[in-house]
Protein backbone atom coordinates (compact mmCIF):
# COMPACT_ATOMS: atom_id res chain seq x y z
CA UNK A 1 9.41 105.42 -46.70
CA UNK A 2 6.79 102.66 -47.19
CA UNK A 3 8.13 99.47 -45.55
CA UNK A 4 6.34 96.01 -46.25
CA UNK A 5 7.01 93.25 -44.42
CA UNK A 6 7.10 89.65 -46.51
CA UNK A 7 6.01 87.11 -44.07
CA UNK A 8 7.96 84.22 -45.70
CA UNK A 9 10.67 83.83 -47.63
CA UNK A 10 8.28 82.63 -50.08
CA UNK A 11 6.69 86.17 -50.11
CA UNK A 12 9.54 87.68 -51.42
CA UNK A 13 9.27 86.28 -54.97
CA UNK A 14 6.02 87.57 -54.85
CA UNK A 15 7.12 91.13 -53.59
CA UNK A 16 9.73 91.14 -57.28
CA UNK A 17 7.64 89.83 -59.07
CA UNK A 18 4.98 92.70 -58.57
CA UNK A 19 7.50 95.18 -58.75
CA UNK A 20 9.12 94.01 -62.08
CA UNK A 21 6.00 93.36 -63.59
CA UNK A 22 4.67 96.84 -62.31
CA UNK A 23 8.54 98.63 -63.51
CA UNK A 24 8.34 100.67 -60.03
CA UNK A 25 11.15 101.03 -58.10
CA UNK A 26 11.59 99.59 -54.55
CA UNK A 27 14.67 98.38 -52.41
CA UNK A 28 14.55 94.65 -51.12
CA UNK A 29 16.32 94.26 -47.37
CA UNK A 30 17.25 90.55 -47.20
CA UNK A 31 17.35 89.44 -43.34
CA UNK A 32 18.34 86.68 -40.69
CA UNK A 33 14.54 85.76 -39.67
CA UNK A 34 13.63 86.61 -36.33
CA UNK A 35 14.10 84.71 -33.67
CA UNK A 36 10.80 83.39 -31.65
CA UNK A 37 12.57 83.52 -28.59
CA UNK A 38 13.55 87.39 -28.44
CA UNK A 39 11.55 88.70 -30.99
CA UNK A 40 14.67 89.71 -32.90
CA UNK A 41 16.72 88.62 -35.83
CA UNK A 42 19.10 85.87 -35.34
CA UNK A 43 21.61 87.17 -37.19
CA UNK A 44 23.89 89.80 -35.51
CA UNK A 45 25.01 91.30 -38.32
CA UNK A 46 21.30 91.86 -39.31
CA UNK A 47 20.60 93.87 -35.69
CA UNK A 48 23.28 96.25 -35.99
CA UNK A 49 22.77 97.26 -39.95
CA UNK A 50 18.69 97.81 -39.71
CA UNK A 51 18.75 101.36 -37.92
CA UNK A 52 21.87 102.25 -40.57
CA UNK A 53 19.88 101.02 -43.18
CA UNK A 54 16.83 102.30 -42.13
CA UNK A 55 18.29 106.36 -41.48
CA UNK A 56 19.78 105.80 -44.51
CA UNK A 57 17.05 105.33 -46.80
CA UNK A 58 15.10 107.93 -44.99
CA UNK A 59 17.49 110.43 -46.01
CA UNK A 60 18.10 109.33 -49.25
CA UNK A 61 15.22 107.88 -50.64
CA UNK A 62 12.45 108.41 -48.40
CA UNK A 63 8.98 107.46 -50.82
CA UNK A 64 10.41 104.19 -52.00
CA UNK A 65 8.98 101.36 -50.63
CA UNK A 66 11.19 99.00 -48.92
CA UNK A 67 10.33 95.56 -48.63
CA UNK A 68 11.63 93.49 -45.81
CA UNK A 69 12.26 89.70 -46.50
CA UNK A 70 13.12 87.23 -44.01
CA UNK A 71 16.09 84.38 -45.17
CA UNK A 72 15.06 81.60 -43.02
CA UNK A 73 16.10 80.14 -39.74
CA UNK A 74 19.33 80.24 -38.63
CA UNK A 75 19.43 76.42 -38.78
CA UNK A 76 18.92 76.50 -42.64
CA UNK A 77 22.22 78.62 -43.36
């Protein structure tokens, strides 16, 4: 499974945008951005879900692209 990483939040528009203007198929994973002091998302709930998510859509769906989007900082939610 193809993942692409938006780098923004921004991105992500940009990421549906292609996708519904191309009809293809793709899952979007919305998540807390990561944090520059660890290197990992700030959001717990985030941390524990991505290697669920990630065995999941291997086994079910593994050629559809999956694009990552960050939400923001924690600050901003």
């Amino acid at each position: 499974m193809p993942f692409v990483r938006c780098p923004t939040p921004a991105d992500a528009q940009d990421a549906l945008d292609h996708v519904v203007q191309t009809r293809s198929d793709a899952l979007f994973l919305f998540f807390g951005s990561e944090d520059p002091a660890t290197g990992a998302s700030w959001c717990p709930d985030c941390v524990t879900a991505d290697p669920v998510l990630r065995a999941t859509i291997a086994a079910a769906a593994p050629a559809l692209p999956v694009h990552e989007c960050p939400v923001g900082a924690r600050s901003a939610w």
